[in-house]
PDB file of N, CA and C in Angstrom:
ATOM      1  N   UNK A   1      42.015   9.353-113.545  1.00  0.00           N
ATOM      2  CA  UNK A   1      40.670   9.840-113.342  1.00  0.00           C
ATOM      3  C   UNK A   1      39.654   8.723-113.521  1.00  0.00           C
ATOM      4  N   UNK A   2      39.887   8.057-114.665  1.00  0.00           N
ATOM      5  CA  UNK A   2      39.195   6.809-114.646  1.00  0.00           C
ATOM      6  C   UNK A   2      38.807   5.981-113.610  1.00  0.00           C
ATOM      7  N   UNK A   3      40.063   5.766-112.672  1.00  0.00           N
ATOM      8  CA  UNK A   3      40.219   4.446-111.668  1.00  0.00           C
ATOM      9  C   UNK A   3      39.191   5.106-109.980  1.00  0.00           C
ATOM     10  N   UNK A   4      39.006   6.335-110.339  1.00  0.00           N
ATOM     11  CA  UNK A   4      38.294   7.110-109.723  1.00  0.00           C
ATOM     12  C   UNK A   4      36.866   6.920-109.779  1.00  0.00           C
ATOM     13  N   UNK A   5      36.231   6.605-111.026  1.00  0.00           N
ATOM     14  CA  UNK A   5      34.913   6.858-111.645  1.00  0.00           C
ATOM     15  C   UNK A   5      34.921   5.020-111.149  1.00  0.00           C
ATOM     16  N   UNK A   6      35.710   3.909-111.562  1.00  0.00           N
ATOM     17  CA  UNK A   6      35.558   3.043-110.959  1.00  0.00           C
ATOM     18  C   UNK A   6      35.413   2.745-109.401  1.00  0.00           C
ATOM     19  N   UNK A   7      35.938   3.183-108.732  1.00  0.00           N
ATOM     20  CA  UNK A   7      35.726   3.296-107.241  1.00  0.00           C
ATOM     21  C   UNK A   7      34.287   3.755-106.666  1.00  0.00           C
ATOM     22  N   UNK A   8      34.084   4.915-107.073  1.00  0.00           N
ATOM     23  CA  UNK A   8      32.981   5.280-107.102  1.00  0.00           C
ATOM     24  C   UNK A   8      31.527   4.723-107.521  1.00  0.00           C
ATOM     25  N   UNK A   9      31.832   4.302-108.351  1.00  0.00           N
ATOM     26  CA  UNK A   9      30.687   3.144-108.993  1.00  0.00           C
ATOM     27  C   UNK A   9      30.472   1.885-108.585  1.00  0.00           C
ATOM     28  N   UNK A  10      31.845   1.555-107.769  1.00  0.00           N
ATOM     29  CA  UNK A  10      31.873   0.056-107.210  1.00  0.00           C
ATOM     30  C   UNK A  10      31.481   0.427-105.580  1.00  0.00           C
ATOM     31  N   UNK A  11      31.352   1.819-105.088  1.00  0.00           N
ATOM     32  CA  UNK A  11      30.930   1.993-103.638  1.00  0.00           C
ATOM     33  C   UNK A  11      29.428   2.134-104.098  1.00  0.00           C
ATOM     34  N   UNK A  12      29.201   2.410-104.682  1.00  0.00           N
ATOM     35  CA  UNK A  12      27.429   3.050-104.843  1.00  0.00           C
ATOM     36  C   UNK A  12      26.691   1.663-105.088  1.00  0.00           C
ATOM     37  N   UNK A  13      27.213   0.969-105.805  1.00  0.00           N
ATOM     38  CA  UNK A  13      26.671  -0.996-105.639  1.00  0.00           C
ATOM     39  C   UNK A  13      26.327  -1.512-104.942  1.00  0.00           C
ATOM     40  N   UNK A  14      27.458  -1.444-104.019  1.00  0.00           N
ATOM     41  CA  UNK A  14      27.813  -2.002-102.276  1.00  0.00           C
ATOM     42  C   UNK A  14      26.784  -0.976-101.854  1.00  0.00           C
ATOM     43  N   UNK A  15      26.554   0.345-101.617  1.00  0.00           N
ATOM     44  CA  UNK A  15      25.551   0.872-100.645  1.00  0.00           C
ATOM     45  C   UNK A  15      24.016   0.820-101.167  1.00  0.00           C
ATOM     46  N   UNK A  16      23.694   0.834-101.923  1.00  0.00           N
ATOM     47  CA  UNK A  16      22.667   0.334-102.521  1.00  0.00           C
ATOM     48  C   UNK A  16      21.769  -0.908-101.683  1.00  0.00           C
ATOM     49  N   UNK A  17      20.318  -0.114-101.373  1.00  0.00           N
ATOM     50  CA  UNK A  17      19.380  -1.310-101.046  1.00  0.00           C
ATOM     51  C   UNK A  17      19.167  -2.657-101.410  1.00  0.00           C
ATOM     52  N   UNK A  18      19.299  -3.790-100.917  1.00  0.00           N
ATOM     53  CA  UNK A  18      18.612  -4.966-101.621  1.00  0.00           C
ATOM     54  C   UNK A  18      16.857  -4.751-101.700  1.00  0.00           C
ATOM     55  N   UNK A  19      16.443  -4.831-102.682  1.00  0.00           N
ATOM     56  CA  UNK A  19      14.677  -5.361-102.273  1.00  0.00           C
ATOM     57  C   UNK A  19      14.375  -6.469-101.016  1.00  0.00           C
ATOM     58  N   UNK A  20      13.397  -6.023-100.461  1.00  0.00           N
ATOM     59  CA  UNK A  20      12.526  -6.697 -99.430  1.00  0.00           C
ATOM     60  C   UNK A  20      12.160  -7.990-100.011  1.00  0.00           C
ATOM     61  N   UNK A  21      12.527  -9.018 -99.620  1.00  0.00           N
ATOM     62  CA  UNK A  21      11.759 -10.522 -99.893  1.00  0.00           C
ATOM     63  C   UNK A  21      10.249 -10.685 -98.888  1.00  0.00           C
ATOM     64  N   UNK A  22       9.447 -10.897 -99.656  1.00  0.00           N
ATOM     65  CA  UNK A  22       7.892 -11.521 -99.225  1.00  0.00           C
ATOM     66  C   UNK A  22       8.035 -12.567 -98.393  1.00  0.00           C
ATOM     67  N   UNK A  23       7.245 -11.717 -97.388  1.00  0.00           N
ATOM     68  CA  UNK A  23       7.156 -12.857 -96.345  1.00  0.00           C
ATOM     69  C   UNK A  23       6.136 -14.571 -96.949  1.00  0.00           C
ATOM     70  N   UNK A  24       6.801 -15.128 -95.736  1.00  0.00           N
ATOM     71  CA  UNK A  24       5.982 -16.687 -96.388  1.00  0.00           C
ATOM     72  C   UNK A  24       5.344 -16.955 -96.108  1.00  0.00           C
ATOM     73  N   UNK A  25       4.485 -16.283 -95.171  1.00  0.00           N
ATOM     74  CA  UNK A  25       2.949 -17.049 -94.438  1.00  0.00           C
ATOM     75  C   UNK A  25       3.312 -17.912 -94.042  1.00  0.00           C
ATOM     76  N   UNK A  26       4.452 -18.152 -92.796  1.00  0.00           N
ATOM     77  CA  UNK A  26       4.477 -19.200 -92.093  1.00  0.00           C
ATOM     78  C   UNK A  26       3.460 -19.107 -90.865  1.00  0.00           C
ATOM     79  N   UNK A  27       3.685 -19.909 -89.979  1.00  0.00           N
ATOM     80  CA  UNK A  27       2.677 -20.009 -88.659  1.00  0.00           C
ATOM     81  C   UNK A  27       2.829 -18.686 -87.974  1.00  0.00           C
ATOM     82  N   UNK A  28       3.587 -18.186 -88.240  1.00  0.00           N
ATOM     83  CA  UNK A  28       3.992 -17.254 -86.637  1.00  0.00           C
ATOM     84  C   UNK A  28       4.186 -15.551 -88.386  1.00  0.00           C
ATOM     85  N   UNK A  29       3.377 -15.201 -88.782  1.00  0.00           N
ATOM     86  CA  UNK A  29       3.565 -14.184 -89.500  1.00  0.00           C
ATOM     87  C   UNK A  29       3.723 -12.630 -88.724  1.00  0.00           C
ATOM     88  N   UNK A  30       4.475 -12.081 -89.281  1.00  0.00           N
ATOM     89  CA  UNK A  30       4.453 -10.650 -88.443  1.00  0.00           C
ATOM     90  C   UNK A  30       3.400  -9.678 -88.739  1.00  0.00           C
ATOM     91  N   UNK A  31       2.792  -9.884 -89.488  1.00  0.00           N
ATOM     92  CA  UNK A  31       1.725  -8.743 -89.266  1.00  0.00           C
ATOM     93  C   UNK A  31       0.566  -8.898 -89.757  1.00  0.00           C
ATOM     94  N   UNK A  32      -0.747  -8.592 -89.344  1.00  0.00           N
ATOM     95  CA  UNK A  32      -2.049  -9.654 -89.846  1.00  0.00           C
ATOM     96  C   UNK A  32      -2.863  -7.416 -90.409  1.00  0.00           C
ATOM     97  N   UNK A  33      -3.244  -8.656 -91.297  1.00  0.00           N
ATOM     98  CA  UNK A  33      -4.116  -7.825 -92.167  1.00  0.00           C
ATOM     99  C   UNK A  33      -5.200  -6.922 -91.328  1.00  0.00           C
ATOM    100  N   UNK A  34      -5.261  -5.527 -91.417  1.00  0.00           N
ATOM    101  CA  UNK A  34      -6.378  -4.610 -90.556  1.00  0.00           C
ATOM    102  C   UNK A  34      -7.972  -5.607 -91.298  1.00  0.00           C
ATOM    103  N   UNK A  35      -8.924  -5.206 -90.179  1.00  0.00           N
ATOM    104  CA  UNK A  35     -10.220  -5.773 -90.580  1.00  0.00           C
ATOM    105  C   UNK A  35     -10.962  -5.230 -91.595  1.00  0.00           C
ATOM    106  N   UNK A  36     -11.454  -5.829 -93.039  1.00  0.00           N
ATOM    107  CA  UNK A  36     -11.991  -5.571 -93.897  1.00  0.00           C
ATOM    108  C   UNK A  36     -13.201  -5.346 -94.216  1.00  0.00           C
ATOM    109  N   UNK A  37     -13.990  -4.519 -94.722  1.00  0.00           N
ATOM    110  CA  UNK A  37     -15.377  -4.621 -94.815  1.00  0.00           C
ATOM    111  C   UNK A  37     -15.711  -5.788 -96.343  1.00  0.00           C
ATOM    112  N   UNK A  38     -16.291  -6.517 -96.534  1.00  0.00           N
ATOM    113  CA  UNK A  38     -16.276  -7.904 -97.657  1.00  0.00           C
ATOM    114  C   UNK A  38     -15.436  -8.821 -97.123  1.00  0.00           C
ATOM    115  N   UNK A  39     -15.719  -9.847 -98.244  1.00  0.00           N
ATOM    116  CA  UNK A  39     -14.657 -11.229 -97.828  1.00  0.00           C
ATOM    117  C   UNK A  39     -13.036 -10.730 -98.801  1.00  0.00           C
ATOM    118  N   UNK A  40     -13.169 -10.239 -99.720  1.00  0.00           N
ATOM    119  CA  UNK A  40     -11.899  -9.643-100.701  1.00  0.00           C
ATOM    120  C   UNK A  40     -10.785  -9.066 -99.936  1.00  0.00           C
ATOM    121  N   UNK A  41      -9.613  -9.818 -99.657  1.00  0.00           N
ATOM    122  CA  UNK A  41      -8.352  -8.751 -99.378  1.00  0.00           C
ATOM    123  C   UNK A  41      -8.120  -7.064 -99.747  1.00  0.00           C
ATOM    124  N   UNK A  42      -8.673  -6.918-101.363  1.00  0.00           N
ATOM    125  CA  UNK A  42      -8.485  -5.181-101.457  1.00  0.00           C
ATOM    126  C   UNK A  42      -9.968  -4.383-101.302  1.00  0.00           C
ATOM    127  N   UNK A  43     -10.485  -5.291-100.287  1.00  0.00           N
ATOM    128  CA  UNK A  43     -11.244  -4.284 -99.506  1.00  0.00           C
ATOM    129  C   UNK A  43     -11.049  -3.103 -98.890  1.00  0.00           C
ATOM    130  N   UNK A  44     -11.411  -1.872 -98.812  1.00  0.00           N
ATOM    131  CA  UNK A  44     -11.786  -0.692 -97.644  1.00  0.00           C
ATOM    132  C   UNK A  44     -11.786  -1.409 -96.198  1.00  0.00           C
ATOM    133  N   UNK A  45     -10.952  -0.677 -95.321  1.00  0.00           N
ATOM    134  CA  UNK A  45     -11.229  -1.029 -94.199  1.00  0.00           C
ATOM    135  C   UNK A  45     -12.372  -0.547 -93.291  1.00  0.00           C
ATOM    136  N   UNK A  46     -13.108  -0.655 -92.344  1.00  0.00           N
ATOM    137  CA  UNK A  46     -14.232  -0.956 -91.524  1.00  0.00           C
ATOM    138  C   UNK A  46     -13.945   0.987 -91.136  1.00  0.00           C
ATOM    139  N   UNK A  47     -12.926   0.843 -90.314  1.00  0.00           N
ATOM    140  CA  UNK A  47     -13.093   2.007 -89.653  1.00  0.00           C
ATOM    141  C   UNK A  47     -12.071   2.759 -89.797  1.00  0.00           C
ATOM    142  N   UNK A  48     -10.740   3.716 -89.279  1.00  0.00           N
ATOM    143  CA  UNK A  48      -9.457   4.200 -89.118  1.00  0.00           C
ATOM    144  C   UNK A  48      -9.399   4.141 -87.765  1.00  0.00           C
ATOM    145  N   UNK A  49      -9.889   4.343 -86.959  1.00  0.00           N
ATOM    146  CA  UNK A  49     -10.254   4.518 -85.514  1.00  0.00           C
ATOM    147  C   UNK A  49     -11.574   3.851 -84.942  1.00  0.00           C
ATOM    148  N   UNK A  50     -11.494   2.949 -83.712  1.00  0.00           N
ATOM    149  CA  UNK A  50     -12.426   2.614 -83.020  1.00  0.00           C
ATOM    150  C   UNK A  50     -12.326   2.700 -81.499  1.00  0.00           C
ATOM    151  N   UNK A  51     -13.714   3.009 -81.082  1.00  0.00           N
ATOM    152  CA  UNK A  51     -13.966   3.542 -79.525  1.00  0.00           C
ATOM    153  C   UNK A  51     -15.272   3.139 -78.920  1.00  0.00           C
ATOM    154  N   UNK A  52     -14.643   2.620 -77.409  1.00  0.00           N
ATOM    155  CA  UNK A  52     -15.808   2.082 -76.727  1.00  0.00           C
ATOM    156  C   UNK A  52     -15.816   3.124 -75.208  1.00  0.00           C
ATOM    157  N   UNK A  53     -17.485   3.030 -75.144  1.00  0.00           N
ATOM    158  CA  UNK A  53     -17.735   3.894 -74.613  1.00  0.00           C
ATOM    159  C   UNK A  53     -18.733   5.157 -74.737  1.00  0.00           C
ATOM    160  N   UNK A  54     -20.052   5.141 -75.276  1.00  0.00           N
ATOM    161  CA  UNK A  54     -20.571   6.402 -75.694  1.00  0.00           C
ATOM    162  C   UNK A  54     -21.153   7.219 -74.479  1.00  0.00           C
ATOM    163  N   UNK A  55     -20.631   7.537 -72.921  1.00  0.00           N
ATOM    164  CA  UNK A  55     -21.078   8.631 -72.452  1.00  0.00           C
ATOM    165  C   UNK A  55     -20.822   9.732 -72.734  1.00  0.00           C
ATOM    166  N   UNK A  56     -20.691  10.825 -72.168  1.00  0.00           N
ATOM    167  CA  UNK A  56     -20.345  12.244 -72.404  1.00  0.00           C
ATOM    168  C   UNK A  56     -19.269  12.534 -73.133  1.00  0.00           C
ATOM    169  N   UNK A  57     -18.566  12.195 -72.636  1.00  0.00           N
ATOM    170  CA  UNK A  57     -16.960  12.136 -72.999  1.00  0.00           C
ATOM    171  C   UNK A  57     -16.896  11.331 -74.287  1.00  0.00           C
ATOM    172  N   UNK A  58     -17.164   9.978 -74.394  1.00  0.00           N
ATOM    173  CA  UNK A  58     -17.447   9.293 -75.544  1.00  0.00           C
ATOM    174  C   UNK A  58     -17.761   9.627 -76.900  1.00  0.00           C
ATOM    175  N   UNK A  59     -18.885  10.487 -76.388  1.00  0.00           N
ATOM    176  CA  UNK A  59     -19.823  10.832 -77.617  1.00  0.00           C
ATOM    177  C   UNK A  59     -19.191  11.951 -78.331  1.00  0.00           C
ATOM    178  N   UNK A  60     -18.550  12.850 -77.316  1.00  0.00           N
ATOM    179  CA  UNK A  60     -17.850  13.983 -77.680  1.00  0.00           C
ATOM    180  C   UNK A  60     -16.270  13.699 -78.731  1.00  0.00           C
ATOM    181  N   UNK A  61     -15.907  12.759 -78.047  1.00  0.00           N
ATOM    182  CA  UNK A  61     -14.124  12.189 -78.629  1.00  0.00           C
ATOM    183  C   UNK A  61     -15.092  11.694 -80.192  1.00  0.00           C
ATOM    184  N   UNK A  62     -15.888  11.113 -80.190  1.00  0.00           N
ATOM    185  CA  UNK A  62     -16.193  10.272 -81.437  1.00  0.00           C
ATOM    186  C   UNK A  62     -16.820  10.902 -82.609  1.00  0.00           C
ATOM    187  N   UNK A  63     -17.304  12.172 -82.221  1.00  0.00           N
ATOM    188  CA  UNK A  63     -18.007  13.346 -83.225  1.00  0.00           C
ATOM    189  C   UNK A  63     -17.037  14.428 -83.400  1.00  0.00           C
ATOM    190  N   UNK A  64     -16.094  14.563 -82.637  1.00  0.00           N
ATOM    191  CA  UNK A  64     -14.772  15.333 -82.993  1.00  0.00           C
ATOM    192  C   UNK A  64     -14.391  14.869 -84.449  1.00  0.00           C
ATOM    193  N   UNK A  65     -13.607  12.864 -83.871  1.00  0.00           N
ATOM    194  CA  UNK A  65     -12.667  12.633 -84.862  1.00  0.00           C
ATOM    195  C   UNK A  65     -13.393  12.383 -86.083  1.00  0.00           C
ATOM    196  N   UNK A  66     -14.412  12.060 -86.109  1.00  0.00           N
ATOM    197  CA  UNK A  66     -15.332  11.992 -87.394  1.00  0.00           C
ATOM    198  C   UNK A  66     -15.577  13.095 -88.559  1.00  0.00           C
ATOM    199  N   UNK A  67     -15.592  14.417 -87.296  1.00  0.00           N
ATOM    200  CA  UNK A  67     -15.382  16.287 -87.762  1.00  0.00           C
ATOM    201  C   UNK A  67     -14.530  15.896 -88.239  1.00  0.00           C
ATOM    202  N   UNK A  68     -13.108  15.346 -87.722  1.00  0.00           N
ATOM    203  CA  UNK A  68     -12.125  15.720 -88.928  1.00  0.00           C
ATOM    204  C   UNK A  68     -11.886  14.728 -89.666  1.00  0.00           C
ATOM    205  N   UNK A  69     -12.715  14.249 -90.295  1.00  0.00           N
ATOM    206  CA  UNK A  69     -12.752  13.345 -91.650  1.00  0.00           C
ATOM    207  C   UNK A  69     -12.488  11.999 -91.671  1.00  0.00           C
ATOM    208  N   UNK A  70     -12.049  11.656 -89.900  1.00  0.00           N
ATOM    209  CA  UNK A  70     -11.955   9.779 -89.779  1.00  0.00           C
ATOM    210  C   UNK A  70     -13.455   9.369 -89.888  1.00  0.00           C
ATOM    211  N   UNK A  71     -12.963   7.806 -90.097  1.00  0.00           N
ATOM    212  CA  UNK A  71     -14.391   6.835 -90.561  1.00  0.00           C
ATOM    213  C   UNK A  71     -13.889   6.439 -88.860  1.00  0.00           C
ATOM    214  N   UNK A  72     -14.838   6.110 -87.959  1.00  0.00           N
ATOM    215  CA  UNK A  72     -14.928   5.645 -86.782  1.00  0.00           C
ATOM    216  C   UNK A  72     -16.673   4.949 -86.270  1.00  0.00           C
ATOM    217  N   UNK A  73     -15.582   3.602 -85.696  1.00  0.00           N
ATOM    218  CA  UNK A  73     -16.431   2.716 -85.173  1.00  0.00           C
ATOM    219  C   UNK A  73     -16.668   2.664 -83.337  1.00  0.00           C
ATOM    220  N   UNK A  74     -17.705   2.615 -83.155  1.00  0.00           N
ATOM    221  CA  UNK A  74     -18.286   3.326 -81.530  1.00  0.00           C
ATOM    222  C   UNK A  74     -18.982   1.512 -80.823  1.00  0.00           C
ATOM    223  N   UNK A  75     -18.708   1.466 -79.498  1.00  0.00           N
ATOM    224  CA  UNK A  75     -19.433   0.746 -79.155  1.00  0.00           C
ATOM    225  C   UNK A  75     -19.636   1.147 -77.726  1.00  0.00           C
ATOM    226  N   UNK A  76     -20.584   0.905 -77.465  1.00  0.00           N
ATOM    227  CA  UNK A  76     -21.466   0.647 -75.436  1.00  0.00           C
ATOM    228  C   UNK A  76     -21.888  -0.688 -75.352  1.00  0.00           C
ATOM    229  N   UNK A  77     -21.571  -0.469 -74.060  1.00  0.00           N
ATOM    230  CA  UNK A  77     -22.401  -1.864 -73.521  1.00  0.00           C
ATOM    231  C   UNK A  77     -23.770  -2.347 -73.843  1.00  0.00           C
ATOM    232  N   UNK A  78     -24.272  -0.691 -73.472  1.00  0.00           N
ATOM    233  CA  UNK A  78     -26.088  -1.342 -74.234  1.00  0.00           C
ATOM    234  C   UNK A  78     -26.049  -0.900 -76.036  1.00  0.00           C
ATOM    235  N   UNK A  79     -26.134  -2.082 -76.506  1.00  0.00           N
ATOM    236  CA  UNK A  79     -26.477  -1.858 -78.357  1.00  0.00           C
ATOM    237  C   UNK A  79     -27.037  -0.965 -78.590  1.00  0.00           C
ATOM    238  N   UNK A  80     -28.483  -0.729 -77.582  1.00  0.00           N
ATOM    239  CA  UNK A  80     -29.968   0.948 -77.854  1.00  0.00           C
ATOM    240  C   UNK A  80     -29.246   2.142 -78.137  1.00  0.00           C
ATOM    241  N   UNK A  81     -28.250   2.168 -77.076  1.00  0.00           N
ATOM    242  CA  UNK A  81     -27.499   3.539 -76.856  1.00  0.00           C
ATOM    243  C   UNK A  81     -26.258   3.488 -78.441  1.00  0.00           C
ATOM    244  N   UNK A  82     -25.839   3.000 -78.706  1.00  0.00           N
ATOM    245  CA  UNK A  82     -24.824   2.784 -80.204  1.00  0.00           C
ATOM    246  C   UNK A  82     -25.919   3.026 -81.164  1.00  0.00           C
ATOM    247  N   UNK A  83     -27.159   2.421 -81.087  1.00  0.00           N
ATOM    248  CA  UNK A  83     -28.182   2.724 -82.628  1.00  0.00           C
ATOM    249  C   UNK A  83     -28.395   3.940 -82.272  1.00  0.00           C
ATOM    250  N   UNK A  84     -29.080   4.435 -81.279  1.00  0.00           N
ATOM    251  CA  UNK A  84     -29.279   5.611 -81.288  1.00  0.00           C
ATOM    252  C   UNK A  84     -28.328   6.516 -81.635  1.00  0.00           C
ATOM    253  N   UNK A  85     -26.673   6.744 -81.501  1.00  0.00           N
ATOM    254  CA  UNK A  85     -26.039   7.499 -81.299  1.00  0.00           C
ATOM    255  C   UNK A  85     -25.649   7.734 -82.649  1.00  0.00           C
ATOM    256  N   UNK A  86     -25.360   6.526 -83.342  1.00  0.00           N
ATOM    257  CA  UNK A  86     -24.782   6.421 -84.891  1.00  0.00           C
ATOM    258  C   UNK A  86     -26.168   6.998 -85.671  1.00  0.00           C
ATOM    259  N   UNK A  87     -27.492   6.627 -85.470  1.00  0.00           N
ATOM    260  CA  UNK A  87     -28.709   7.320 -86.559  1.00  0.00           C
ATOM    261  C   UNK A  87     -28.889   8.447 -86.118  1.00  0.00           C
ATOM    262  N   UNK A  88     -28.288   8.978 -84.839  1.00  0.00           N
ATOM    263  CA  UNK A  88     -28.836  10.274 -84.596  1.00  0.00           C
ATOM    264  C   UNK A  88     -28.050  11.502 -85.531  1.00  0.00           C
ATOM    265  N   UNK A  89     -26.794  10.924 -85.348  1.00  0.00           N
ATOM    266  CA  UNK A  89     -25.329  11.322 -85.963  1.00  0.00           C
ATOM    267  C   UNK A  89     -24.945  11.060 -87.284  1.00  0.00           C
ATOM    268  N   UNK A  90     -25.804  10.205 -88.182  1.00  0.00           N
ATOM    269  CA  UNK A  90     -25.135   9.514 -89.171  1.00  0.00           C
ATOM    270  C   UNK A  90     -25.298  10.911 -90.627  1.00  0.00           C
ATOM    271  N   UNK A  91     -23.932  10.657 -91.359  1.00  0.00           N
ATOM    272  CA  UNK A  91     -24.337  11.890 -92.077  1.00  0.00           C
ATOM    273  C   UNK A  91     -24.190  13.383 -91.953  1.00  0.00           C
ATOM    274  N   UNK A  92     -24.133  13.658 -90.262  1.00  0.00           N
ATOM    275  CA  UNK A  92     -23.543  15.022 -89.583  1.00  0.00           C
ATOM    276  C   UNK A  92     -22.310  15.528 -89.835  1.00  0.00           C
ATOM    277  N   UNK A  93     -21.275  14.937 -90.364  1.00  0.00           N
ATOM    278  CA  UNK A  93     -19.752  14.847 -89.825  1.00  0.00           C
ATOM    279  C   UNK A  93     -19.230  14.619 -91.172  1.00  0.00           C
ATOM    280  N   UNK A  94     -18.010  14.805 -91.851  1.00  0.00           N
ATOM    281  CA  UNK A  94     -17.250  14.720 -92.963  1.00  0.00           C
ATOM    282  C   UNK A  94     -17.108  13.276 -92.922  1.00  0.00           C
ATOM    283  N   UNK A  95     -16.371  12.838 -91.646  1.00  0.00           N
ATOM    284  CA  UNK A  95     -16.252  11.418 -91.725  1.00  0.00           C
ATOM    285  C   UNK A  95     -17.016  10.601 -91.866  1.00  0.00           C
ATOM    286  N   UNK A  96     -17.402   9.199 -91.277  1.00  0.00           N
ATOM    287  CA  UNK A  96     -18.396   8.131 -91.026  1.00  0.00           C
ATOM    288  C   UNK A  96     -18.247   7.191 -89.802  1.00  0.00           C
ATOM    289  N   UNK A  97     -19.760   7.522 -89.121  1.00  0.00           N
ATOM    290  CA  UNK A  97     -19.732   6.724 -87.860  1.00  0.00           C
ATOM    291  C   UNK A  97     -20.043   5.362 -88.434  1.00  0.00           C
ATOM    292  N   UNK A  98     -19.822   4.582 -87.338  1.00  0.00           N
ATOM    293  CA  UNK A  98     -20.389   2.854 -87.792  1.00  0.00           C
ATOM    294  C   UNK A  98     -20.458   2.451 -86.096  1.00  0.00           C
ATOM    295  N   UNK A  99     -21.586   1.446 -85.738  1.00  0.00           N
ATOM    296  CA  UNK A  99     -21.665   1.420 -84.414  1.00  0.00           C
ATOM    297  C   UNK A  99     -22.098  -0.765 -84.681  1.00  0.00           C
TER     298      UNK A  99
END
């Protein structure tokens, strides 16, 4: 029964995860940090979602996802139309616009 409890204990070793080794910040890294609001790494990020585009359709997709509690960043071609849209909106919504 013993040589049993050994077997067993010597398979569960072997299947057992190694830990993840830290990547090294070489030239070619696999995955770059989302954009931060500050210069600090454990910054808050900027937005969860961003969208260009504020016509009809635009304006509508971007006051939805905001309804449901995303932080979202909006842009148009003309800047007037983004100030306007974010101060008209700002504060309306669970989430947070940013333009």
């Amino acid at each position: 029964m013993s040589s049993v409890k050994t077997v067993v204990k010597s398979a569960a070793k072997k299947a057992a995860p190694k830990p993840a080794k830290p990547a090294t910040g070489g030239a070619k890294s696999a995955a770059k940090p989302a954009a931060t609001a500050g210069t600090g790494s454990a910054a808050a990020p900027l937005s969860d979602i961003g969208l260009i585009g504020l016509a009809v359709m635009g304006q509508n997709l971007a006051l939805n996802i905001a309804d449901h509690g995303f932080a979202i960043s909006v842009f148009n071609r003309s800047p007037e139309k983004t100030r306007e849209f974010v101060a008209k909106h700002a504060g309306a919504t669970p989430g947070r616009l940013a333009g």
